[in-house]
PDB file of N, CA and C in Angstrom:
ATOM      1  N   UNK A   1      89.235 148.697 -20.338  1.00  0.00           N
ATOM      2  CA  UNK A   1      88.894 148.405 -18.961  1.00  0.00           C
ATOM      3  C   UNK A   1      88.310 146.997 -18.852  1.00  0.00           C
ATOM      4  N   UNK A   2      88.416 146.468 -17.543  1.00  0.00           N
ATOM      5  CA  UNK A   2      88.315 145.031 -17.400  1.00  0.00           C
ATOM      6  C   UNK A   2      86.633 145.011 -17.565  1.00  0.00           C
ATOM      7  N   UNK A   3      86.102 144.119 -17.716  1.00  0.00           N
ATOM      8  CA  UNK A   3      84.582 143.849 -17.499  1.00  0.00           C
ATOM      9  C   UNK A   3      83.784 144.436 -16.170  1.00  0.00           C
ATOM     10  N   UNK A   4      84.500 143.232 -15.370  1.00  0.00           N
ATOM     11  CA  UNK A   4      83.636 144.097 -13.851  1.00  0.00           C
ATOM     12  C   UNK A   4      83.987 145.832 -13.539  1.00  0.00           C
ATOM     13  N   UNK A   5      85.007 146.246 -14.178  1.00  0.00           N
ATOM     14  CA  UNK A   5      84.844 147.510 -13.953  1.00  0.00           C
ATOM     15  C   UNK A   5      83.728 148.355 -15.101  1.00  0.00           C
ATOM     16  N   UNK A   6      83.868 148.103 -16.141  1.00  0.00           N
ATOM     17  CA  UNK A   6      82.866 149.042 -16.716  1.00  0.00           C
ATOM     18  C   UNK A   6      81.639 148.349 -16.085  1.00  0.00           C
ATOM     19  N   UNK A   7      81.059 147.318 -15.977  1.00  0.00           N
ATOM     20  CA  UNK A   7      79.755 147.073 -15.483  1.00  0.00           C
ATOM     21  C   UNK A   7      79.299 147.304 -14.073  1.00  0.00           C
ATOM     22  N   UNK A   8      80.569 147.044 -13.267  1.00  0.00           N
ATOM     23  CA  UNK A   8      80.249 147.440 -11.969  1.00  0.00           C
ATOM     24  C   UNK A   8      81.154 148.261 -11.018  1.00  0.00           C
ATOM     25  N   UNK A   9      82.160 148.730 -11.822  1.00  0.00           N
ATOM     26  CA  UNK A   9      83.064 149.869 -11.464  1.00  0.00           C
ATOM     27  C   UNK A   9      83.683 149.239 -10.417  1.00  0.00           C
ATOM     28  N   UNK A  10      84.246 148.210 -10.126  1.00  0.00           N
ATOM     29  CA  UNK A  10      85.352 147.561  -9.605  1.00  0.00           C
ATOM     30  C   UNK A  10      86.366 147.721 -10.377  1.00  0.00           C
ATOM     31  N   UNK A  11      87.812 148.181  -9.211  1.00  0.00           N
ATOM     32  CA  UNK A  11      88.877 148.503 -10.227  1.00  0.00           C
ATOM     33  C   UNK A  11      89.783 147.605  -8.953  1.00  0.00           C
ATOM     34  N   UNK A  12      90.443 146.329  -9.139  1.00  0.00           N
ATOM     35  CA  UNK A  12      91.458 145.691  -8.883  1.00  0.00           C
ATOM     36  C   UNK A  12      92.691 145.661  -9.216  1.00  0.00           C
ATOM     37  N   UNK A  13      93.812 144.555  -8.735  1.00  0.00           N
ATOM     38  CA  UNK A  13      95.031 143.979  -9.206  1.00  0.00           C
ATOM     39  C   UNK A  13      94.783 143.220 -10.511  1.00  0.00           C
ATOM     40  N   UNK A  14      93.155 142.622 -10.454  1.00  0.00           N
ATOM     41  CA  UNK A  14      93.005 141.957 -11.461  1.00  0.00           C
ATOM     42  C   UNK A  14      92.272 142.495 -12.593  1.00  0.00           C
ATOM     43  N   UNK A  15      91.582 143.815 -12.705  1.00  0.00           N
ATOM     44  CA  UNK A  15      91.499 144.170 -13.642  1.00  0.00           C
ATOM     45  C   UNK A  15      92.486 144.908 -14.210  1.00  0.00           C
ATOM     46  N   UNK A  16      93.514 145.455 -13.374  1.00  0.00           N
ATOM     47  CA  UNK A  16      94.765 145.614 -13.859  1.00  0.00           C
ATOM     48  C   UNK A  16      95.032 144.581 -15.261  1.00  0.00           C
ATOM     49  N   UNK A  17      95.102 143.688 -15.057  1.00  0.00           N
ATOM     50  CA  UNK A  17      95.741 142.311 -15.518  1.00  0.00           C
ATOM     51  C   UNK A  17      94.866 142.270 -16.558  1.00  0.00           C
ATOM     52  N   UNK A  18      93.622 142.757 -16.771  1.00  0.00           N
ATOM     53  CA  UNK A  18      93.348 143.076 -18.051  1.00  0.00           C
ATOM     54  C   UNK A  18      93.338 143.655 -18.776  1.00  0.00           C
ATOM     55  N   UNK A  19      93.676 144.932 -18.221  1.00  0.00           N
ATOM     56  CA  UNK A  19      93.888 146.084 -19.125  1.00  0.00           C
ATOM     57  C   UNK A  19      95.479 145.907 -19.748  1.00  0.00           C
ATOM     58  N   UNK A  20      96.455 145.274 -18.778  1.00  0.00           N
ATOM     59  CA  UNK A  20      97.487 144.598 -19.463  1.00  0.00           C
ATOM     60  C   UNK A  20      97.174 143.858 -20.735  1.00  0.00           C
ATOM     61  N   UNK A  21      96.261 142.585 -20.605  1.00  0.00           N
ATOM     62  CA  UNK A  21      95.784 142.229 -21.779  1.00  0.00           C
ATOM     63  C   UNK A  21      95.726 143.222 -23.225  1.00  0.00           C
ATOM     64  N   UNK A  22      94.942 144.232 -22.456  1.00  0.00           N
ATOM     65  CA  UNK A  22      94.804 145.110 -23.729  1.00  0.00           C
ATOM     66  C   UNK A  22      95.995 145.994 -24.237  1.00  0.00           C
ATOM     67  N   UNK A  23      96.903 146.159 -23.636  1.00  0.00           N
ATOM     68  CA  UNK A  23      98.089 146.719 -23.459  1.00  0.00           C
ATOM     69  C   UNK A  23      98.994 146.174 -24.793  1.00  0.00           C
ATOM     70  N   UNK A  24      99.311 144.547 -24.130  1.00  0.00           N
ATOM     71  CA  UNK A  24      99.227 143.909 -25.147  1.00  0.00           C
ATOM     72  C   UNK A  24      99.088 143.735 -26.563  1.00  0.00           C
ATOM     73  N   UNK A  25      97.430 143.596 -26.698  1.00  0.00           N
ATOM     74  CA  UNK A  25      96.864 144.215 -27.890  1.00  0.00           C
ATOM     75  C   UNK A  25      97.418 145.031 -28.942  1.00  0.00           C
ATOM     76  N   UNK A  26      97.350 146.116 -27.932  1.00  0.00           N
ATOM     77  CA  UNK A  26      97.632 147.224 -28.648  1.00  0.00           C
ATOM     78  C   UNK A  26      99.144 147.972 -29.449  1.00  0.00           C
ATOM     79  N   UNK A  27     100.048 146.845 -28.606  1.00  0.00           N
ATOM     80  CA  UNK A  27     101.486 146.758 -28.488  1.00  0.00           C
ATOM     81  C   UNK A  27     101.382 146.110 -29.950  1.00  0.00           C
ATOM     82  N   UNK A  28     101.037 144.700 -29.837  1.00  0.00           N
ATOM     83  CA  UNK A  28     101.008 143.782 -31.188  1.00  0.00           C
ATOM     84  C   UNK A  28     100.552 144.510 -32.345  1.00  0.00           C
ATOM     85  N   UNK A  29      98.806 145.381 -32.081  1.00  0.00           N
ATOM     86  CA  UNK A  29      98.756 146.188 -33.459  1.00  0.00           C
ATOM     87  C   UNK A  29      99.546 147.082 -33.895  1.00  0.00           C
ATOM     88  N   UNK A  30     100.729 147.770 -32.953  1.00  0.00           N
ATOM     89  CA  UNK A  30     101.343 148.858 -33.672  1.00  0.00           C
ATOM     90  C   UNK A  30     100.063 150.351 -32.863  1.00  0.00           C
ATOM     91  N   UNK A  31      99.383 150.192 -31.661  1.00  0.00           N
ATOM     92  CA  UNK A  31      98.802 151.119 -31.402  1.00  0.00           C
ATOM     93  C   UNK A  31      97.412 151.261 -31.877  1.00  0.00           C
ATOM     94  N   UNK A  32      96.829 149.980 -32.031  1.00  0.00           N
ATOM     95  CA  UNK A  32      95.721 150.283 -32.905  1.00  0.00           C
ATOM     96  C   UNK A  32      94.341 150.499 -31.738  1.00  0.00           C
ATOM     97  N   UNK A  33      93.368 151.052 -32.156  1.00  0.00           N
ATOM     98  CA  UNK A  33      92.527 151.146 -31.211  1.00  0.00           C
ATOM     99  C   UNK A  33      91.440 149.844 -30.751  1.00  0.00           C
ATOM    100  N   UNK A  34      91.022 148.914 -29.573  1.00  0.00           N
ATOM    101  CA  UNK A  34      90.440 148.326 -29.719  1.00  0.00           C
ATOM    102  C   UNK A  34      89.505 148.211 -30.017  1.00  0.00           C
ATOM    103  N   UNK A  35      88.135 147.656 -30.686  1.00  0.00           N
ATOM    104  CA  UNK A  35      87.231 147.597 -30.879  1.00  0.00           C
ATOM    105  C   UNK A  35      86.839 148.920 -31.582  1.00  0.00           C
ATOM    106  N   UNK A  36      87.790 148.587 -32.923  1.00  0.00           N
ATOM    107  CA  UNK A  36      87.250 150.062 -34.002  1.00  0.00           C
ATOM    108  C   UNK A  36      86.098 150.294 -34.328  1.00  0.00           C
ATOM    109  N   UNK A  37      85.819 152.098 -34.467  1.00  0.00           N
ATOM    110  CA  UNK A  37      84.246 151.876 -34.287  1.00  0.00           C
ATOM    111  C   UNK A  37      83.039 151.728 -33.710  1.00  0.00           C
ATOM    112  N   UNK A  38      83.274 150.858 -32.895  1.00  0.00           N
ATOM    113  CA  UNK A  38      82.465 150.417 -31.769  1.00  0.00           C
ATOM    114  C   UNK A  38      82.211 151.430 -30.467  1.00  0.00           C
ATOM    115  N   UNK A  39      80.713 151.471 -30.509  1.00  0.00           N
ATOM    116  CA  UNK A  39      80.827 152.737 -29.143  1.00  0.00           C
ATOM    117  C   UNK A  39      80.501 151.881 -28.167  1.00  0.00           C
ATOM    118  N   UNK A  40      80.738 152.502 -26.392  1.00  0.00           N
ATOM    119  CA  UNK A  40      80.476 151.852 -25.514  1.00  0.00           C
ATOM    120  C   UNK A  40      79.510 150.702 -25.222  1.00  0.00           C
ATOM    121  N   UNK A  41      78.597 150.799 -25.307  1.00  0.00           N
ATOM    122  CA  UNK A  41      77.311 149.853 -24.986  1.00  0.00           C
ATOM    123  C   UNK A  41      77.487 148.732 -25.977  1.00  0.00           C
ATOM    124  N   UNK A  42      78.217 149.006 -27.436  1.00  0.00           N
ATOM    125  CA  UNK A  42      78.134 147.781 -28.048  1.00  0.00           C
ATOM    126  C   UNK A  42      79.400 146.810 -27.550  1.00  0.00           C
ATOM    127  N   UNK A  43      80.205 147.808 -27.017  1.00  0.00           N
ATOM    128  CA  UNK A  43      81.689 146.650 -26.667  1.00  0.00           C
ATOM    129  C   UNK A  43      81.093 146.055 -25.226  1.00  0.00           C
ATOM    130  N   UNK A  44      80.268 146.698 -24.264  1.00  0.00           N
ATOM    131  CA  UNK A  44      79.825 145.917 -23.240  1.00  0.00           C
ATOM    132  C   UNK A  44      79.427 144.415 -23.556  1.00  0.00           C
ATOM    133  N   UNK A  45      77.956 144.941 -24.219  1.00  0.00           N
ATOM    134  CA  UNK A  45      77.495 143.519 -24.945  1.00  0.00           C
ATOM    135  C   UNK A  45      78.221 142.631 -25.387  1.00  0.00           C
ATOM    136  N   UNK A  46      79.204 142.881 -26.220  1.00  0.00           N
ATOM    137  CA  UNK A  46      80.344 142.115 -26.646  1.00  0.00           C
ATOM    138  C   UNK A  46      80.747 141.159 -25.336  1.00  0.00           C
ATOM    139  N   UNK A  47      81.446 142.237 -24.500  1.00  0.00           N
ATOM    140  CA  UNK A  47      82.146 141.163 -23.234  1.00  0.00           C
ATOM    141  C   UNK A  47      81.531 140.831 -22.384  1.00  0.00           C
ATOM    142  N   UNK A  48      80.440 141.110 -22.252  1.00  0.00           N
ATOM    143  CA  UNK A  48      79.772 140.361 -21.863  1.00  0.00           C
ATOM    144  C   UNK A  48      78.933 138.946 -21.902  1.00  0.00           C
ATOM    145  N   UNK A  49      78.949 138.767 -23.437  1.00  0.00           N
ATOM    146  CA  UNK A  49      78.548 137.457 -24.186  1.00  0.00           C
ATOM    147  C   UNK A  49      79.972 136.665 -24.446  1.00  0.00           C
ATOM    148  N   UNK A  50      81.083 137.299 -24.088  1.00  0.00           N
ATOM    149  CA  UNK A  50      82.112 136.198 -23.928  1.00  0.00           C
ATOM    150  C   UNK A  50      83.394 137.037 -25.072  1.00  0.00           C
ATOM    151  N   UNK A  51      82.885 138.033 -26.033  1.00  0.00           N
ATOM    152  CA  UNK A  51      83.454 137.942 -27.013  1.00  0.00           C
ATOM    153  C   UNK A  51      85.024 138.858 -26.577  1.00  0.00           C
ATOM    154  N   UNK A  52      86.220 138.588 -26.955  1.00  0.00           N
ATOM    155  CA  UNK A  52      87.086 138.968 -26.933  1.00  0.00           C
ATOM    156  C   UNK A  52      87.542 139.437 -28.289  1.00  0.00           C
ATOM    157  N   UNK A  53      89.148 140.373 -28.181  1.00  0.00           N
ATOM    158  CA  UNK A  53      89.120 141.029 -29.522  1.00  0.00           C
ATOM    159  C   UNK A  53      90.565 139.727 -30.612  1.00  0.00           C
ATOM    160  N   UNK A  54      90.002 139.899 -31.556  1.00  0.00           N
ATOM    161  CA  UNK A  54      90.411 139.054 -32.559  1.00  0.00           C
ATOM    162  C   UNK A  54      92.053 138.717 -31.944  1.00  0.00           C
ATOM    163  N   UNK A  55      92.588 137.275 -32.770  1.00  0.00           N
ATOM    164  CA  UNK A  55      94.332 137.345 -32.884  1.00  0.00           C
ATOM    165  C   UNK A  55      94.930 138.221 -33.726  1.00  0.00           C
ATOM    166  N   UNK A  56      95.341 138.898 -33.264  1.00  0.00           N
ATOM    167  CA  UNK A  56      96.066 139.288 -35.036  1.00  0.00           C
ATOM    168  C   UNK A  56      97.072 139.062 -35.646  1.00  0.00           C
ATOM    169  N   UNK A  57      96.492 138.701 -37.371  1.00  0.00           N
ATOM    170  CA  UNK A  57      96.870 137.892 -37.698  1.00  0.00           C
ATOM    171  C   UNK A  57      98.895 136.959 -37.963  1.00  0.00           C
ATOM    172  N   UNK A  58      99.429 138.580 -37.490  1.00  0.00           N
ATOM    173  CA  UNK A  58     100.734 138.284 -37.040  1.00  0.00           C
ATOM    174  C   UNK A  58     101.529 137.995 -35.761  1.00  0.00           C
ATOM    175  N   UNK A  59     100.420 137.813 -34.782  1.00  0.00           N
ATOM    176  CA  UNK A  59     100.990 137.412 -33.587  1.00  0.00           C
ATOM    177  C   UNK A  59     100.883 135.669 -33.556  1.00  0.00           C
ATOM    178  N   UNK A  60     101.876 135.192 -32.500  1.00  0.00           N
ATOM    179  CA  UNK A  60     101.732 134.103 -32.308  1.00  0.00           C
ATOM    180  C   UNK A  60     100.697 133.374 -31.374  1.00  0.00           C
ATOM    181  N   UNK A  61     100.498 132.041 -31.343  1.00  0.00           N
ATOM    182  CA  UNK A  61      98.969 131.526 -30.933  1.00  0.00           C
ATOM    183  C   UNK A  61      99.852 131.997 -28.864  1.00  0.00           C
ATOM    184  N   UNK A  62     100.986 131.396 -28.963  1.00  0.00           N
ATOM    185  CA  UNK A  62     101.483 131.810 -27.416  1.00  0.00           C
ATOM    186  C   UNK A  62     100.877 132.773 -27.064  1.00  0.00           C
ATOM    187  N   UNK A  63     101.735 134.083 -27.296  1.00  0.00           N
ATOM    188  CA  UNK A  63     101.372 135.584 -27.108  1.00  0.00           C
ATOM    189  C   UNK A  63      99.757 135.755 -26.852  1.00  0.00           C
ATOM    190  N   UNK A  64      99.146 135.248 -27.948  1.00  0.00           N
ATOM    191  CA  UNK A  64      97.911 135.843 -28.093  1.00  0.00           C
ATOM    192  C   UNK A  64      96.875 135.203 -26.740  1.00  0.00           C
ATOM    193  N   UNK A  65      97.544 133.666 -26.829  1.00  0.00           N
ATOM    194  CA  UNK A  65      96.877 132.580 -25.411  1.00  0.00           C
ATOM    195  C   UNK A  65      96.698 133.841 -24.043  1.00  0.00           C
ATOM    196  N   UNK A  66      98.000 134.159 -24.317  1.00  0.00           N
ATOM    197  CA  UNK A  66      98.297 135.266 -22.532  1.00  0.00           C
ATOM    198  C   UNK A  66      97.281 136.348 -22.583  1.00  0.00           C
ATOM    199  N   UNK A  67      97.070 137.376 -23.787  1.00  0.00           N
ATOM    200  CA  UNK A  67      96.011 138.001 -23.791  1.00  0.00           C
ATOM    201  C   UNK A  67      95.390 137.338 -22.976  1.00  0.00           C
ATOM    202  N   UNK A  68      94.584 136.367 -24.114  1.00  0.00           N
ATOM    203  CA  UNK A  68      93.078 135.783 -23.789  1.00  0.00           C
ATOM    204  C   UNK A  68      92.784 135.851 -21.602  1.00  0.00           C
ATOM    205  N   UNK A  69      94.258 134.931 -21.297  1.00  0.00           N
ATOM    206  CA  UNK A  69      93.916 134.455 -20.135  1.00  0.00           C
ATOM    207  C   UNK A  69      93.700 135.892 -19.230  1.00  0.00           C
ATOM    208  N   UNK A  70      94.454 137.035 -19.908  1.00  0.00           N
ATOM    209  CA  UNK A  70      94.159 138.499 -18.881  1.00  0.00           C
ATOM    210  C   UNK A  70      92.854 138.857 -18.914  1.00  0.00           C
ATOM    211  N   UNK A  71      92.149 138.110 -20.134  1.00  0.00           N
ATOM    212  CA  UNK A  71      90.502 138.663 -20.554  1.00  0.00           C
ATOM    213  C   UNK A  71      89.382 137.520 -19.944  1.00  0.00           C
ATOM    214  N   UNK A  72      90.106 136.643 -19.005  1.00  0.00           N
ATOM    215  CA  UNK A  72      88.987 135.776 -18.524  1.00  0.00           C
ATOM    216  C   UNK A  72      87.977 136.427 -17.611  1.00  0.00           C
ATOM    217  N   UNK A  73      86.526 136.485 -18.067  1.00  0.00           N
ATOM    218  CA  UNK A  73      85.456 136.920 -16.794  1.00  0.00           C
ATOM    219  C   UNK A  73      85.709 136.727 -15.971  1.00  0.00           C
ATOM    220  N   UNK A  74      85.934 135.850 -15.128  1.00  0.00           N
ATOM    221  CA  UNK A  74      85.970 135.383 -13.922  1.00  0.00           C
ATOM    222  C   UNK A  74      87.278 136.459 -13.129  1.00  0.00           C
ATOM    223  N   UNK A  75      87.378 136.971 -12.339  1.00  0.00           N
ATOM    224  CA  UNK A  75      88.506 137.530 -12.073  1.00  0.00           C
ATOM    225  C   UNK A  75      89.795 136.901 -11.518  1.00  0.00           C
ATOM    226  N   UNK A  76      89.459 135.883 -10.579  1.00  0.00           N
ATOM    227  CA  UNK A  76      90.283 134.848  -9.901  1.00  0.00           C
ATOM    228  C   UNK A  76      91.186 134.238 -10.963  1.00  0.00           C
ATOM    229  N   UNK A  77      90.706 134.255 -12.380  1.00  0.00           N
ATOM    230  CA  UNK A  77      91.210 133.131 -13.275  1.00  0.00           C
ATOM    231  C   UNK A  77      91.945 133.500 -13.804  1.00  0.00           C
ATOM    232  N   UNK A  78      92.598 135.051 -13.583  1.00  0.00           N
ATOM    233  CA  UNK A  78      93.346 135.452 -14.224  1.00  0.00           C
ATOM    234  C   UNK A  78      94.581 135.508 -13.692  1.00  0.00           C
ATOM    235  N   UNK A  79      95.682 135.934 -14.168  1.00  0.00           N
ATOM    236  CA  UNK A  79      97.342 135.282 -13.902  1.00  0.00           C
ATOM    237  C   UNK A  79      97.554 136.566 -12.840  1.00  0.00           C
ATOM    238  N   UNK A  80      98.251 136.567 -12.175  1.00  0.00           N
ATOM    239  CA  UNK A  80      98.890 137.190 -11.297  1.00  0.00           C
ATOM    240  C   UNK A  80     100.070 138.331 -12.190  1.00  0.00           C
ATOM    241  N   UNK A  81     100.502 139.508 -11.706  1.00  0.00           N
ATOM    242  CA  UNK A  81     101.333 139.665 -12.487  1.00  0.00           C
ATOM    243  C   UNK A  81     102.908 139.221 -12.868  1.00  0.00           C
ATOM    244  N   UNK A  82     102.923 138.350 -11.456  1.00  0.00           N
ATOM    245  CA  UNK A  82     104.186 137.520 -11.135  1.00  0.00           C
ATOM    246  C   UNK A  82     104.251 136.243 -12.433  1.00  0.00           C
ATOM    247  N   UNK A  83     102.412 135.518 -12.565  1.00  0.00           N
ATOM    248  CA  UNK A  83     102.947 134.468 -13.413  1.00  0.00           C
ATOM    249  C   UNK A  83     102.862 134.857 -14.995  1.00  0.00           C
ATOM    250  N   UNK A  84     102.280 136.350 -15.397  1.00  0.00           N
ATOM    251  CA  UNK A  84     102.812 136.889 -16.514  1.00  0.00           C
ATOM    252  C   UNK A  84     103.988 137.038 -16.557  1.00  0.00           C
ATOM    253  N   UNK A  85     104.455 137.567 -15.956  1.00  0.00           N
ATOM    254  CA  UNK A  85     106.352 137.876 -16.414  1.00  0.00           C
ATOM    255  C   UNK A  85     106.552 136.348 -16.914  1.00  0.00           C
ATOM    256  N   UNK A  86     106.303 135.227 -16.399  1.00  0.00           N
ATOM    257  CA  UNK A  86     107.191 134.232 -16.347  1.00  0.00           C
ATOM    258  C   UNK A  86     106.378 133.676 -17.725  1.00  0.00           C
ATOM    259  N   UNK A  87     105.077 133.997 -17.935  1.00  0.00           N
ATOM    260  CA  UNK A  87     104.803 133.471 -19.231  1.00  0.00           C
ATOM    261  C   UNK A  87     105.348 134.342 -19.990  1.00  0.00           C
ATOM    262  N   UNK A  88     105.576 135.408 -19.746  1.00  0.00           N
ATOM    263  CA  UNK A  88     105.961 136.531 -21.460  1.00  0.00           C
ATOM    264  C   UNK A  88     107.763 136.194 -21.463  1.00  0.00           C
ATOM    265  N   UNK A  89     108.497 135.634 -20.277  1.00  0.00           N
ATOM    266  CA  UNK A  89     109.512 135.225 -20.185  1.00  0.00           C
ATOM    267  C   UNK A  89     109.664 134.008 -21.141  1.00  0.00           C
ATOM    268  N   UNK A  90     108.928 132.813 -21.047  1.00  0.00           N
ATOM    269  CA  UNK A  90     109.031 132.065 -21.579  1.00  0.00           C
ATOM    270  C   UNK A  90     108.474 132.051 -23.297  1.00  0.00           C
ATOM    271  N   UNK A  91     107.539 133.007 -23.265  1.00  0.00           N
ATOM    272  CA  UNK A  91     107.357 133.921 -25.049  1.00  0.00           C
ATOM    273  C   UNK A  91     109.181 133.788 -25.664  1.00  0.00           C
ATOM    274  N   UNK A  92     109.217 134.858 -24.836  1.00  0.00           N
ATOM    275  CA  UNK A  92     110.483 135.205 -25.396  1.00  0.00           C
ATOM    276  C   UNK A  92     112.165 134.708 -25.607  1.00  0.00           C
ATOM    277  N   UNK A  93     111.909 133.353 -24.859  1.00  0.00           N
ATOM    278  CA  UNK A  93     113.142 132.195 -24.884  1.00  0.00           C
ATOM    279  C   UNK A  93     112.263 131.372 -26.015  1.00  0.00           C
ATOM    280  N   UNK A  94     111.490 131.103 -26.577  1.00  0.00           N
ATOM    281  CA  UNK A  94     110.928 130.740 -27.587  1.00  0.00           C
ATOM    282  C   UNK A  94     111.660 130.626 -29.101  1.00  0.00           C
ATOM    283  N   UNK A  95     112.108 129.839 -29.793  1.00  0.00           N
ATOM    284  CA  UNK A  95     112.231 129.502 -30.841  1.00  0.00           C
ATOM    285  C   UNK A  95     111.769 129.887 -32.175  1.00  0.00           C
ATOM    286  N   UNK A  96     110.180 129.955 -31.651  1.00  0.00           N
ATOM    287  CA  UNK A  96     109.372 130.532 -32.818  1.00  0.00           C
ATOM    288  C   UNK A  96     109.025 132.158 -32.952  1.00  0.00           C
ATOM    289  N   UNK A  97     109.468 132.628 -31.851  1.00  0.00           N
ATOM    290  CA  UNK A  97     109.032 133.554 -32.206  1.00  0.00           C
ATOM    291  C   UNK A  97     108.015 134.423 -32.206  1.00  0.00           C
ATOM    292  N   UNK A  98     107.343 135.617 -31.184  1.00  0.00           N
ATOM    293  CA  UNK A  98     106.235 135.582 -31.046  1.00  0.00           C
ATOM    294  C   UNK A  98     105.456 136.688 -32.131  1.00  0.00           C
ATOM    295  N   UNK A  99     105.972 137.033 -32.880  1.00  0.00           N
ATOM    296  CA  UNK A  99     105.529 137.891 -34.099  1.00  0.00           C
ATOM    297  C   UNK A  99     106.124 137.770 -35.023  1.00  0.00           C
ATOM    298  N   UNK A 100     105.066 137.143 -36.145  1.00  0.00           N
ATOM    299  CA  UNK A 100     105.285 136.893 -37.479  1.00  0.00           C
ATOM    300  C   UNK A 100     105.419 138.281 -38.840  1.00  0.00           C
ATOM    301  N   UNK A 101     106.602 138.835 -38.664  1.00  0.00           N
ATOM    302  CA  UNK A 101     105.971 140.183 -40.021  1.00  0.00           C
ATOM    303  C   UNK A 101     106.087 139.181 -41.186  1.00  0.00           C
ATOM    304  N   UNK A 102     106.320 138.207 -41.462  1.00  0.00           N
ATOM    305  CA  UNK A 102     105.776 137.657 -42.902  1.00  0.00           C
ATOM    306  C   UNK A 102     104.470 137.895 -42.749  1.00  0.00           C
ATOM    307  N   UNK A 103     103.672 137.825 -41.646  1.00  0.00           N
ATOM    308  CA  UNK A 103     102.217 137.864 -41.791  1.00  0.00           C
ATOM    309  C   UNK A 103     101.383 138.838 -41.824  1.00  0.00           C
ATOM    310  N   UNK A 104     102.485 140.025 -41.581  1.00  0.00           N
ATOM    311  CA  UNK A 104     101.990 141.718 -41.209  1.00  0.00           C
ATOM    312  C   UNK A 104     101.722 142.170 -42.501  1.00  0.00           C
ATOM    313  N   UNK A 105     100.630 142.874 -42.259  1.00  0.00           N
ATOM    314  CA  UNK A 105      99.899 144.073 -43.057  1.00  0.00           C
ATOM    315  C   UNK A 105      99.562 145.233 -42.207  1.00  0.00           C
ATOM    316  N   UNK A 106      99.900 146.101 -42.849  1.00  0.00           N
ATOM    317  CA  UNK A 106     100.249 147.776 -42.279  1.00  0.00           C
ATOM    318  C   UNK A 106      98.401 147.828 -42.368  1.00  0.00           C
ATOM    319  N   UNK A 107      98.273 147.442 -43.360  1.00  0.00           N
ATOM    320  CA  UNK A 107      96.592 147.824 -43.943  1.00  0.00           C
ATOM    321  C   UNK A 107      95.188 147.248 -42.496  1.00  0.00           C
ATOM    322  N   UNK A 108      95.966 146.159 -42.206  1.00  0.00           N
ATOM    323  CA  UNK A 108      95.071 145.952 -40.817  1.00  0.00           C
ATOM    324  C   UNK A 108      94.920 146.901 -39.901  1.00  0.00           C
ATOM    325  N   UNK A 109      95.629 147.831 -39.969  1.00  0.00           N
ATOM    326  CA  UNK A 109      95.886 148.379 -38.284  1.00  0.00           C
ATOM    327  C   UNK A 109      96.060 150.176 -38.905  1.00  0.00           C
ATOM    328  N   UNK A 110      95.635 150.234 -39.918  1.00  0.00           N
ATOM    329  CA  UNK A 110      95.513 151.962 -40.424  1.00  0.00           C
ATOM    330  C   UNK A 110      94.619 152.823 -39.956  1.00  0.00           C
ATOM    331  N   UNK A 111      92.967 152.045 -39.497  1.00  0.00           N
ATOM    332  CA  UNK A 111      91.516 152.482 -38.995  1.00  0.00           C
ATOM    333  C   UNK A 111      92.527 152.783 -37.599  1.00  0.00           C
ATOM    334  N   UNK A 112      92.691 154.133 -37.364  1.00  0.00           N
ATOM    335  CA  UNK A 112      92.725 154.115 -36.024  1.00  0.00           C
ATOM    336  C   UNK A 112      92.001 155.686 -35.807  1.00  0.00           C
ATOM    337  N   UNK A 113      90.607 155.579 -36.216  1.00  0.00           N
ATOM    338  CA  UNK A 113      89.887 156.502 -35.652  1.00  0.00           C
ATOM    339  C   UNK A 113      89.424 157.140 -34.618  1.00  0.00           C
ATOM    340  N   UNK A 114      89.071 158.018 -34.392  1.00  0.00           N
ATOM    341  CA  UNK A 114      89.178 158.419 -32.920  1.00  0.00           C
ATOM    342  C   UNK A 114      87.542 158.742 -32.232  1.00  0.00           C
ATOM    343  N   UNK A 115      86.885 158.715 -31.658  1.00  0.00           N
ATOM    344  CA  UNK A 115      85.650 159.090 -31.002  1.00  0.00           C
ATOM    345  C   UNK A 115      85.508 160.919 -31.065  1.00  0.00           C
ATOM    346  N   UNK A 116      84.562 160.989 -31.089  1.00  0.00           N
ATOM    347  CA  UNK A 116      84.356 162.498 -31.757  1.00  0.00           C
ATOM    348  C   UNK A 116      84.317 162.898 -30.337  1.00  0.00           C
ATOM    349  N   UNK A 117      84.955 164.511 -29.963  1.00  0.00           N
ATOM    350  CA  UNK A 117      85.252 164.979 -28.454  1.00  0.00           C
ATOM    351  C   UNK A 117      84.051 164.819 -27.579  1.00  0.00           C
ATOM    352  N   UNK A 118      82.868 164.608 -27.608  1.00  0.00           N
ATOM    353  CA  UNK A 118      81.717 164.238 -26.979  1.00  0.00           C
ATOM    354  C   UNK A 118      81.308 163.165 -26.480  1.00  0.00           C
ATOM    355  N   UNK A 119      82.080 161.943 -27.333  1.00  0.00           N
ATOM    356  CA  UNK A 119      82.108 160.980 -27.359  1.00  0.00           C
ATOM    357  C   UNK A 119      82.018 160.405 -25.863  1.00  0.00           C
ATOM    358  N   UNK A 120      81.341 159.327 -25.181  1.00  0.00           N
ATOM    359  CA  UNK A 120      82.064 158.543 -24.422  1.00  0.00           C
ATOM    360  C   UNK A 120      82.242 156.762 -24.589  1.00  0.00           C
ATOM    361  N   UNK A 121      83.736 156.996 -24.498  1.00  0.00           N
ATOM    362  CA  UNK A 121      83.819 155.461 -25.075  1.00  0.00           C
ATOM    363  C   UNK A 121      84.145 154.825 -23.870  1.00  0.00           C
TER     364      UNK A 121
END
């Protein structure tokens, strides 16, 4: 969930656009969970001090840029979903390539633990 929604339970077009971000993410790990481990209050703190979740290490710096920009605080600053298509469009007429498996390890993305049923994450 986007920032202003877990902190202030605003749910937009634009926190849409971040949870895309994470979508993303999660696409690139192969399904991995974000912020392994981590229970609620510590991932707040996190995004709230700015911190976003790592590149990994087989995606490309492109790909990973578009994340980032779905994860900007600010809500305004984030892309529309019109000018995502046209950036993940232009990912993908790309040359290089936006995922490296020379760089993949299965072993990164195995922790995919789950919150115990009580849990709230």
């Amino acid at each position: 969930m986007a920032i202003e929604s877990i902190l202030g339970d605003e749910h937009t077009t634009e926190s849409d656009v971040w949870s895309f971000g994470v979508l993303l993410w999660e696409i690139v790990t192969l399904g991995s969970r974000p912020y392994p481990k981590l229970k609620g209050d510590a991932i707040r703190k996190l995004l709230k001090n700015g911190q976003r979740m790592p590149q990994p290490k087989h995606c490309s710096e492109q790909l990973y840029n578009i994340m980032l920009v779905c994860w900007e605080k600010e809500p305004s600053k984030r892309p529309s979903f019109e000018q995502l298509m046209k950036l993940l469009e232009e990912v993908l007429k790309g040359e290089n390539g936006y995922l490296s498996f020379a760089n993949f390890e299965t072993k990164l993305y195995e922790d995919v633990s789950l919150p115990a049923p009580n849990e709230k994450v």
